[in-house]
Protein backbone atom coordinates (compact mmCIF):
# COMPACT_ATOMS: atom_id res chain seq x y z
CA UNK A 1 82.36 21.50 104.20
CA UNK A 2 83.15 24.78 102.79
CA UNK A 3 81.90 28.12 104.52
CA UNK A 4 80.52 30.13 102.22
CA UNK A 5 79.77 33.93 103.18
CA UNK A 6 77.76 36.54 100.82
CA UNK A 7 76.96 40.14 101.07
CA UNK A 8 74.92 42.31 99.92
CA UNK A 9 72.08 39.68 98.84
CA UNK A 10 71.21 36.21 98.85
CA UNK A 11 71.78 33.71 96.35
CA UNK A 12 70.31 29.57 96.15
CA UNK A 13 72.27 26.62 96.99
CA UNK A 14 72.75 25.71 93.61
CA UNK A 15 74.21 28.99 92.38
CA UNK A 16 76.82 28.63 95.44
CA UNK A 17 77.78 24.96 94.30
CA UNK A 18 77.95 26.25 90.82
CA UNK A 19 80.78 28.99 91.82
CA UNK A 20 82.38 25.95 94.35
CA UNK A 21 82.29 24.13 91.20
CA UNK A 22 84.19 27.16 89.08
CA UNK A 23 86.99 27.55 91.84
CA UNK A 24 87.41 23.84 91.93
CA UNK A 25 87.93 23.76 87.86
CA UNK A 26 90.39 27.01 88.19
CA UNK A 27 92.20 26.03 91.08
CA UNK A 28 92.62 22.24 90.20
CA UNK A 29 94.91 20.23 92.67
CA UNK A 30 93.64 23.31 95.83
CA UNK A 31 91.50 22.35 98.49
CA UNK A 32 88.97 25.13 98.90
CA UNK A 33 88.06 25.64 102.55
CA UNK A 34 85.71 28.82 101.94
CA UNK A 35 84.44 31.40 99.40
CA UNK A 36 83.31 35.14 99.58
CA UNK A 37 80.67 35.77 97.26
CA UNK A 38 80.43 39.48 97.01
CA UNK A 39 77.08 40.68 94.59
CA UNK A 40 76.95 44.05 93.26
CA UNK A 41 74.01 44.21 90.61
CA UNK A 42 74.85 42.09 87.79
CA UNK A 43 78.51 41.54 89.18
CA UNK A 44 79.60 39.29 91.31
CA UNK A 45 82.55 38.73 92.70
CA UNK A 46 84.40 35.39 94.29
CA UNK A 47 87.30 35.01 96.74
CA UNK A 48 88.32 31.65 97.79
CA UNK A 49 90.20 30.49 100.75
CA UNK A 50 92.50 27.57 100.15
CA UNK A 51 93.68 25.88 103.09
CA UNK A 52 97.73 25.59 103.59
CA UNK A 53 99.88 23.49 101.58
CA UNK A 54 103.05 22.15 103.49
CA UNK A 55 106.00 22.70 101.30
CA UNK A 56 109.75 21.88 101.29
CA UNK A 57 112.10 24.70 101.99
CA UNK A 58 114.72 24.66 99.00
CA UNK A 59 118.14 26.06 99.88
CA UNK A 60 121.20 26.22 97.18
CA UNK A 61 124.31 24.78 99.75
CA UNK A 62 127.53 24.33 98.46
CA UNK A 63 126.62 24.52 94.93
CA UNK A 64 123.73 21.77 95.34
CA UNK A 65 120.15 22.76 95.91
CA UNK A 66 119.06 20.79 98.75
CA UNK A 67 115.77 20.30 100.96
CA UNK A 68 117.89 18.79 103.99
CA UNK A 69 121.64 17.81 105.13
CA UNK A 70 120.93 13.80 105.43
CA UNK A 71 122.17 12.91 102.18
CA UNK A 72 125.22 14.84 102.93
CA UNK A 73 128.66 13.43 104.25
CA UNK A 74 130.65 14.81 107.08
CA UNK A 75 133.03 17.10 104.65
CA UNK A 76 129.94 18.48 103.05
CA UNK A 77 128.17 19.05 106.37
CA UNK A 78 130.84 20.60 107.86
CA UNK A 79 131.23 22.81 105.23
CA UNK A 80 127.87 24.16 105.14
CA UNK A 81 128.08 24.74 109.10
CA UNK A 82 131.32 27.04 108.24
CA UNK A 83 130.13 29.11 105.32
CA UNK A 84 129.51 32.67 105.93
CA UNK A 85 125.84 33.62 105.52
CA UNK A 86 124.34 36.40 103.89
CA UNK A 87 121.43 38.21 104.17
CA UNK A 88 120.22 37.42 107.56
């Protein structure tokens, strides 16, 4: 179910699942949990909400870009636990 707002008019079902349709083509691989339809005249205007995509934090350690410490050894661990870090 997507919640679909729109100002300054009205507009039929099938003109809404026409512009769900359009942000599904544009944003392929995005799950679109609402849409702003905005009309002004012959203009109108579409924000979509996507909802969150979980993502894995990247860091470069030790000369090795890593998304965790399990594949690491002791050595390597314990070097990453001693390094200086920047930009807090």
């Amino acid at each position: 179910m997507i919640d679909v707002t729109v100002q300054n008019g009205t507009i039929d079902q099938k003109e809404i699942d026409a512009y769900i349709a359009y942000g599904r083509k544009k944003y392929p691989g995005k799950s679109i949990i609402a849409m702003d339809v905005t009309l002004d005249g012959d203009f109108v205007d579409l924000k979509y909400q996507f909802s969150p995509q979980p993502f894995e934090r990247i860091r470069r350690i030790t000369g090795y870009l890593v998304g965790t410490l399990d594949r690491f050894n002791d050595a390597k661990r314990a070097e990453e636990r001693d390094r200086v870090k920047h930009g807090v």
